[in-house]
Structures are given as structure tokens and as C-alpha cells.
Protein backbone atom coordinates (compact mmCIF):
# COMPACT_ATOMS: atom_id res chain seq x y z
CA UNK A 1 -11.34 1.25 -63.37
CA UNK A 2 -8.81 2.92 -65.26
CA UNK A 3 -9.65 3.34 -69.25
CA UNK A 4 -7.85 1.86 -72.00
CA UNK A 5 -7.74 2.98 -75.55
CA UNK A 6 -8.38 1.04 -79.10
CA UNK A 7 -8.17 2.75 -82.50
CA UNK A 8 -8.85 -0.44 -84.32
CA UNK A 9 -12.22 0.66 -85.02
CA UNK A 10 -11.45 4.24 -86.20
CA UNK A 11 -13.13 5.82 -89.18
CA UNK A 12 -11.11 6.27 -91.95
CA UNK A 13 -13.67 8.64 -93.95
CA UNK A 14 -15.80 10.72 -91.78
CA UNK A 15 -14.33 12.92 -88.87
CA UNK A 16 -11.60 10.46 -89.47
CA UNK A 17 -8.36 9.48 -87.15
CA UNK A 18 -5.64 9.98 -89.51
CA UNK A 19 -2.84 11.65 -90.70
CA UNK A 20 -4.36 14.18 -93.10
CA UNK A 21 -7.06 14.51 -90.61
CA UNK A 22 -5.10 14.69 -87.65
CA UNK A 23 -1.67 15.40 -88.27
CA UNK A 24 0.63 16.82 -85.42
CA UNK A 25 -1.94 17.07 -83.08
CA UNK A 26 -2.07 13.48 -82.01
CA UNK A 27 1.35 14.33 -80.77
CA UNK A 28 0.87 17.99 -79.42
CA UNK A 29 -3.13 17.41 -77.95
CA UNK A 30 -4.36 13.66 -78.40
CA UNK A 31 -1.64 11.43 -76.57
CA UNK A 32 -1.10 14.09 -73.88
CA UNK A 33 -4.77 14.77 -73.10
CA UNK A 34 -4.97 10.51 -72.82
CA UNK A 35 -1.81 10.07 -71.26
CA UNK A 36 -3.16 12.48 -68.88
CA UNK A 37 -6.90 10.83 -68.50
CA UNK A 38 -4.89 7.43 -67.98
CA UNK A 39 -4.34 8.44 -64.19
CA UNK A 40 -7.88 8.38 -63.87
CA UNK A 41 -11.02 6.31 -63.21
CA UNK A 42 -13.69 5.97 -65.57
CA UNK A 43 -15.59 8.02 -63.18
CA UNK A 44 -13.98 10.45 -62.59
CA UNK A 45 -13.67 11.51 -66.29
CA UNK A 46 -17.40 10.83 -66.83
CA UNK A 47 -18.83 11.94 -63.58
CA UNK A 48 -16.49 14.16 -61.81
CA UNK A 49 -15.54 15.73 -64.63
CA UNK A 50 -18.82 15.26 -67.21
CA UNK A 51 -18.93 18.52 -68.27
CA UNK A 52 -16.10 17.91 -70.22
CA UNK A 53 -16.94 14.47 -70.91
CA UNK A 54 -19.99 12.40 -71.33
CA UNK A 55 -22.35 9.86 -73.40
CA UNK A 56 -24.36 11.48 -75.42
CA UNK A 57 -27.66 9.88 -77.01
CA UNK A 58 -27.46 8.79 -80.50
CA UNK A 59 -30.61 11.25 -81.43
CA UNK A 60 -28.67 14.38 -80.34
CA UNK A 61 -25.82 13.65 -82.75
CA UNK A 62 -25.23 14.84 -86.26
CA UNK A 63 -27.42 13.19 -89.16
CA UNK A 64 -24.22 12.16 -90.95
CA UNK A 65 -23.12 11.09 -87.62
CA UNK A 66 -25.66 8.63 -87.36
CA UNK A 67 -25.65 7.52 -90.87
CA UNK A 68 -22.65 6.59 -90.46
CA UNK A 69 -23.03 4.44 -87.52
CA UNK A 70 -25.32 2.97 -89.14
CA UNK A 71 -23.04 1.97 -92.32
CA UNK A 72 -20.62 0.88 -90.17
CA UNK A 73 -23.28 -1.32 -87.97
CA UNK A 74 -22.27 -0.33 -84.80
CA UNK A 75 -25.16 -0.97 -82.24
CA UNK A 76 -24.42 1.38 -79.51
CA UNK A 77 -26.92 2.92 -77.00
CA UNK A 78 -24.71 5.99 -76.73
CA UNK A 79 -21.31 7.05 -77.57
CA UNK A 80 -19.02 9.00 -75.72
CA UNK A 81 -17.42 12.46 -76.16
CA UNK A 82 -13.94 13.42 -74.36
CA UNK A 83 -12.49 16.65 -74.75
CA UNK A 84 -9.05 16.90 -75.83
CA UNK A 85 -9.23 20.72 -76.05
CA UNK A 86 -11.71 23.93 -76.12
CA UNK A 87 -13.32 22.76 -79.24
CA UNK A 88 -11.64 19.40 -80.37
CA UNK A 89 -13.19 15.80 -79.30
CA UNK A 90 -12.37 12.08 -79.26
CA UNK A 91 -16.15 10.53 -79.63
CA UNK A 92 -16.67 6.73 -79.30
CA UNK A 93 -17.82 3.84 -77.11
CA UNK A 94 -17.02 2.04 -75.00
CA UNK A 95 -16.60 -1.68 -74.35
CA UNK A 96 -16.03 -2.87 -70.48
CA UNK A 97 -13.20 -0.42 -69.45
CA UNK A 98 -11.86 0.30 -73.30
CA UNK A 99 -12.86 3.29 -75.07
CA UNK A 100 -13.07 2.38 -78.64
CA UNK A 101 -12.26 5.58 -80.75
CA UNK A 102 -14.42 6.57 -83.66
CA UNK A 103 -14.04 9.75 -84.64
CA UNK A 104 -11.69 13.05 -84.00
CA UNK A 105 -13.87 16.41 -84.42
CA UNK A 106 -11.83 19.13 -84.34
CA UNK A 107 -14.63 21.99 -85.09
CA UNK A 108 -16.88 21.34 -82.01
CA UNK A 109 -19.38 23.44 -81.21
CA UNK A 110 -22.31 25.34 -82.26
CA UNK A 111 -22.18 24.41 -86.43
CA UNK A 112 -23.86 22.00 -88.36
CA UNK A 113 -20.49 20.26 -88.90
CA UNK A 114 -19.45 18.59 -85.55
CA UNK A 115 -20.59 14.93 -84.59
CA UNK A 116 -22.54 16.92 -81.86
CA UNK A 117 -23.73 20.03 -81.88
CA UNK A 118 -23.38 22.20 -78.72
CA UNK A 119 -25.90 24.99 -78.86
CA UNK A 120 -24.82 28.20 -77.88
CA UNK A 121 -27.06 29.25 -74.61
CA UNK A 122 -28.02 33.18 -73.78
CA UNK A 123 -27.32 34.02 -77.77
């Protein structure tokens, strides 16, 4: 199946999809990098290409992270993390086909700040 897209869930506070948070880039990164995932299947964005993109357990994500799910009582077993570019993410869930953003992280990586942090290997 293709994916679809809903922001109606969004956070407004942490790692929030907005415009202070966002700005320009949901024109110059976001909509192109979706736009682009659009032409393919759920699979092959979380299998083909999972290196990139994939669920990731709720344990594994930031203590805020999960606080927050929490606050907002959503019961998911897993959300899911697309990359948009080198170190910015889309992470949600999803629902049937529809990937229901939650939060845009635009410092990914190995910092105590991210939804997820990706540990550096060989350091």
C-alpha cells in the first residue's frame, strides 16, 4: 500500500510540527521528502529502505519522549522514524496505511536531545 499522511495529531510543545519549529523547511525538506515517499509502498520505505526508516521500540526512545506519549495517551507498540534528511526526522505511528505525525526532530543523532538517540559506533 501506498502511505498517507495526518498531522492532526501533531505535538504542539515537544519536538513540535510548527511554524517556529519548523519554518521553511516543511517547504524546502518535509513536503518534498513525502511527496517523494508517496510513490512508494509501505514496504519499501520500511523494508527496502529501513535503514533510513523504521519502528523503533518505545524503550529505546528519549525519556521525555516517552513521557510525553504518555501525557498525550497514545498506546502505541512502536512508533516510526522517517528520514527527511542526514539528521532531521518525521517520528510517528501509524494507523492501517496512514502515518500519523508526531513529532519533527531536527538534531538527530548521537545527543541526549533527539526523540531517539543514534549511538555513534567505532567512537
Amino acid at each position: 500500500e501506498n502511505p498517507a499522511w495526518t498531522f492532526a495529531n501533531s505535538d504542539q510543545k515537544m519536538w513540535a510540527f510548527s511554524e517556529e519549529h519548523v519554518g521553511d523547511k516543511i517547504w524546502s525538506e518535509i513536503l518534498p521528502r513525502l511527496k517523494s515517499l508517496e510513490t512508494q509502498t509501505w514496504n519499501e520505505i520500511l523494508v527496502r529502505d529501513k535503514k533510513q526508516n523504521h519502528s523503533v521500540v518505545l524503550e529505546d526512545l528519549n525519556k521525555a519522549a516517552q513521557d510525553r506519549l504518555a501525557e498525550r495517551y497514545i498506546e502505541a507498540e512502536s512508533l516510526i522514524s522517517l528520514r527527511i534528511t542526514g539528521n532531521h526526522r518525521l517520528y510517528g505511528y501509524m494507523t492501517g496505511r496512514v502515518f500519523n505525525v508526531l513529532w519533527y526532530d531536527d538534531d538527530h543523532g548521537d545527543n541526549g536531545k533527539c526523540v531517539c538517540r543514534s549511538r555513534l559506533k567505532h567512537t
